[in-house]
Protein backbone atom coordinates (compact mmCIF):
# COMPACT_ATOMS: atom_id res chain seq x y z
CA UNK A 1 68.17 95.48 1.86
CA UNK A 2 70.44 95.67 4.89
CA UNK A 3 72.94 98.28 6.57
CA UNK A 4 76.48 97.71 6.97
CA UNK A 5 77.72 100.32 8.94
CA UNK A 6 81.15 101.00 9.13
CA UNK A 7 83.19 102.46 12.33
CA UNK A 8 86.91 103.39 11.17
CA UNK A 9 89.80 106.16 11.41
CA UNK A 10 90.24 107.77 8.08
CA UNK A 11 93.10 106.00 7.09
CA UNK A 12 90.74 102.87 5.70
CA UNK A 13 88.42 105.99 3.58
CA UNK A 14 89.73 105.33 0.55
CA UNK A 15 89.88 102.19 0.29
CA UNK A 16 86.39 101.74 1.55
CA UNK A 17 85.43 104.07 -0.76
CA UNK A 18 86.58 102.28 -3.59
CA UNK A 19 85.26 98.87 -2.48
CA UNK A 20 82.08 99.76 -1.52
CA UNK A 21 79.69 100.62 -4.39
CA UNK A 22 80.89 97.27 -6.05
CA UNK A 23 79.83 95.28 -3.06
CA UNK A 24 76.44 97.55 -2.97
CA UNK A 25 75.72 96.80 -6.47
CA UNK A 26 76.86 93.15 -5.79
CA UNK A 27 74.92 92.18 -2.43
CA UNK A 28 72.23 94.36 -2.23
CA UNK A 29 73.49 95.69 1.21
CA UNK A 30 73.83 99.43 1.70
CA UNK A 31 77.21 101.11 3.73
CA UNK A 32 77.07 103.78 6.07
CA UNK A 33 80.51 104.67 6.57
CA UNK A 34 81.99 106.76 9.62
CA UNK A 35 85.54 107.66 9.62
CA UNK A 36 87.05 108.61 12.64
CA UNK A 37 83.93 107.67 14.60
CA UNK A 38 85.83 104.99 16.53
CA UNK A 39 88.19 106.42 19.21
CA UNK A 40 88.33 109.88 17.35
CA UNK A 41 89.74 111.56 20.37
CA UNK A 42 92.06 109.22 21.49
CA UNK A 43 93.43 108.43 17.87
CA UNK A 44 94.12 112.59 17.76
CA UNK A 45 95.95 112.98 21.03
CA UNK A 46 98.26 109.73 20.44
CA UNK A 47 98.92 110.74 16.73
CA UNK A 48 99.76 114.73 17.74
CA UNK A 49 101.97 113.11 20.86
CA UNK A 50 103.42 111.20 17.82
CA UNK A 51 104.30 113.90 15.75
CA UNK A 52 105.40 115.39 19.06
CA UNK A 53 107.66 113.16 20.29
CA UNK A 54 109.23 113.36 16.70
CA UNK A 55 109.64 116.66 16.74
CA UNK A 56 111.15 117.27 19.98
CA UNK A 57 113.56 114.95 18.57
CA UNK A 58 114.49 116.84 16.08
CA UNK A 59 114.73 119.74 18.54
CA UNK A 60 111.85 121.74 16.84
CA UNK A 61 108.77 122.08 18.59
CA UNK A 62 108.64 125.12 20.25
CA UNK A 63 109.64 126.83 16.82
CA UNK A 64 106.52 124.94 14.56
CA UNK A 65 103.91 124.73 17.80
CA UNK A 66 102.71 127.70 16.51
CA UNK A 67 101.41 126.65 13.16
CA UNK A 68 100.38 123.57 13.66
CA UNK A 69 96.96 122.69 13.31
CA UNK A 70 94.95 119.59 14.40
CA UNK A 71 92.50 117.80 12.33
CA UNK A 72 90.37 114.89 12.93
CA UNK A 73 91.97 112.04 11.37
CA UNK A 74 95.10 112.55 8.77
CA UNK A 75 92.73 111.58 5.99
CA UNK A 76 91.56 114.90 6.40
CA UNK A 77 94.16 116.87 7.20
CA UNK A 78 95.62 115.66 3.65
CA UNK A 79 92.57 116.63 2.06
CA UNK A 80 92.54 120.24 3.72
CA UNK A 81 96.07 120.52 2.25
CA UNK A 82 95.30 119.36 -1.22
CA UNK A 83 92.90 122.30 -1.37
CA UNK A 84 94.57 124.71 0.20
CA UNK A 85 96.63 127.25 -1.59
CA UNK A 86 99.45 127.98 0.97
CA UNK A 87 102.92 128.00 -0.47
CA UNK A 88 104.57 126.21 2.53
CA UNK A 89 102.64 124.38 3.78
CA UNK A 90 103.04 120.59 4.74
CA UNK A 91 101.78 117.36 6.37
CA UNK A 92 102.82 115.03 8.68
CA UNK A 93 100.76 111.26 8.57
CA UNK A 94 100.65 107.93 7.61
CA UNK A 95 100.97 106.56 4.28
CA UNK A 96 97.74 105.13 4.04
CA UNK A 97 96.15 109.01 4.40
CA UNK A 98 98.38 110.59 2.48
CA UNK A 99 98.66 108.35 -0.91
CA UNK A 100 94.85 108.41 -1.59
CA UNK A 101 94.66 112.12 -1.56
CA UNK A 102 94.99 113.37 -5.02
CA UNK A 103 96.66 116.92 -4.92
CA UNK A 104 99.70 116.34 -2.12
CA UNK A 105 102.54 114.71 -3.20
CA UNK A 106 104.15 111.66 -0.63
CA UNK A 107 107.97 113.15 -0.18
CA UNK A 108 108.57 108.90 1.29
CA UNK A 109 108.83 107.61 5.00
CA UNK A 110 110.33 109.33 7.91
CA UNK A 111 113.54 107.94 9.01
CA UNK A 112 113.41 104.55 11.08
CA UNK A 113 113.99 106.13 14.39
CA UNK A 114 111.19 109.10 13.81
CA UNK A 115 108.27 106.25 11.76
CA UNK A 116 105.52 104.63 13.65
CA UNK A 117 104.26 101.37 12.40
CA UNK A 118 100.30 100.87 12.61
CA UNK A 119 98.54 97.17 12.09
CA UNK A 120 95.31 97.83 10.83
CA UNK A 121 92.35 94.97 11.83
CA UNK A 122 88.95 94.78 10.80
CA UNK A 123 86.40 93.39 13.31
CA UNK A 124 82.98 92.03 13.63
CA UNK A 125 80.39 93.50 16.43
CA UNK A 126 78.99 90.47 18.18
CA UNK A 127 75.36 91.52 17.64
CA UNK A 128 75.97 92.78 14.43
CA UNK A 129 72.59 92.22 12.09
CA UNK A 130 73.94 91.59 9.24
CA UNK A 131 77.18 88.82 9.92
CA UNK A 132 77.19 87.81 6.86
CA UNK A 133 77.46 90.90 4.79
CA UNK A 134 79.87 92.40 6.87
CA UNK A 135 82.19 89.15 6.73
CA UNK A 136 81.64 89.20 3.34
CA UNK A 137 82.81 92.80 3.02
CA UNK A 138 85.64 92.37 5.30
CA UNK A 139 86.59 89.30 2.73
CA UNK A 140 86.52 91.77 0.24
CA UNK A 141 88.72 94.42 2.13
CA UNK A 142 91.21 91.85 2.79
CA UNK A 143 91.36 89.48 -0.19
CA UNK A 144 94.44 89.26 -2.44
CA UNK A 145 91.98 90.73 -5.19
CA UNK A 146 91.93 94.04 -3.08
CA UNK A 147 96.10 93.79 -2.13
CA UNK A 148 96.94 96.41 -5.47
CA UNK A 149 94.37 98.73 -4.04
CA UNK A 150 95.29 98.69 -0.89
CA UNK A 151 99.05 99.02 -1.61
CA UNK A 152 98.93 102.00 -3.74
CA UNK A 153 96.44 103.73 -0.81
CA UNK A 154 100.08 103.71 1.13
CA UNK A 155 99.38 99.67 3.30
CA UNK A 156 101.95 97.06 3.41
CA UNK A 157 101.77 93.31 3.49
């Protein structure tokens, strides 16, 4: 049996999480998954300067500053608010980390001026071990078979 490991922000989770134990079952292969392993820092700062920049647009940043609290990837933050019990509280992330997070309802997009659009790529290490059962997992991730998956965890095509 091999190891696929798996480097990615938290916005692919779910999705991995779904695909996974179907290709485990199927190839033999076992996943290690790691979200928000790759560039965890730097995704954080650019998505709160994001939020930021939105809003000081809206003129409201020195009045929410004070509650706001960081989490590692919005995967998580939307998980920490599913659970919590807080009466006003709210979230601000992408799609793709909100939808798949039973318990907090997706209000829709932010307006065109305040949204940030992501591409999401998957890649292949060049001395990865296994080449073949990670392109066959990334083949997976991306067929048309996994599009309805993928579009109700919040991506577009």
């Amino acid at each position: 049996m091999a190891v696929l490991r798996i480097l990615s922000a938290g916005a692919a989770q779910a999705v991995v999480e779904r695909i996974a134990p179907a290709y485990a079952s199927e190839s033999g292969n076992e996943i290690r998954a790691e979200f928000s392993a790759v560039g965890a820092m730097k995704a954080r700062v650019l998505a709160g300067k994001a939020v930021m920049r939105m809003l000081d647009k809206l003129g409201i940043v020195s009045a929410v500053r004070p509650r706001m609290q960081v989490f590692p990837n919005g995967y998580a933050a939307m998980k920490w608010l599913a659970e919590s019990r807080g009466m006003l509280e709210m979230g601000i992330t992408q799609a793709t980390e909100i939808l798949p997070n039973p318990g907090v309802n997706y209000v829709g997009p932010l307006p065109g001026d305040l949204r940030i659009t992501t591409v999401y790529s998957a890649g292949l290490a060049s001395g990865a071990q296994n080449r073949e059962g990670a392109t066959d997992f990334i083949t997976r991730l991306t067929s048309n078979a996994a599009r309805p998956l993928l579009a109700k965890a919040g991506y577009e095509f």
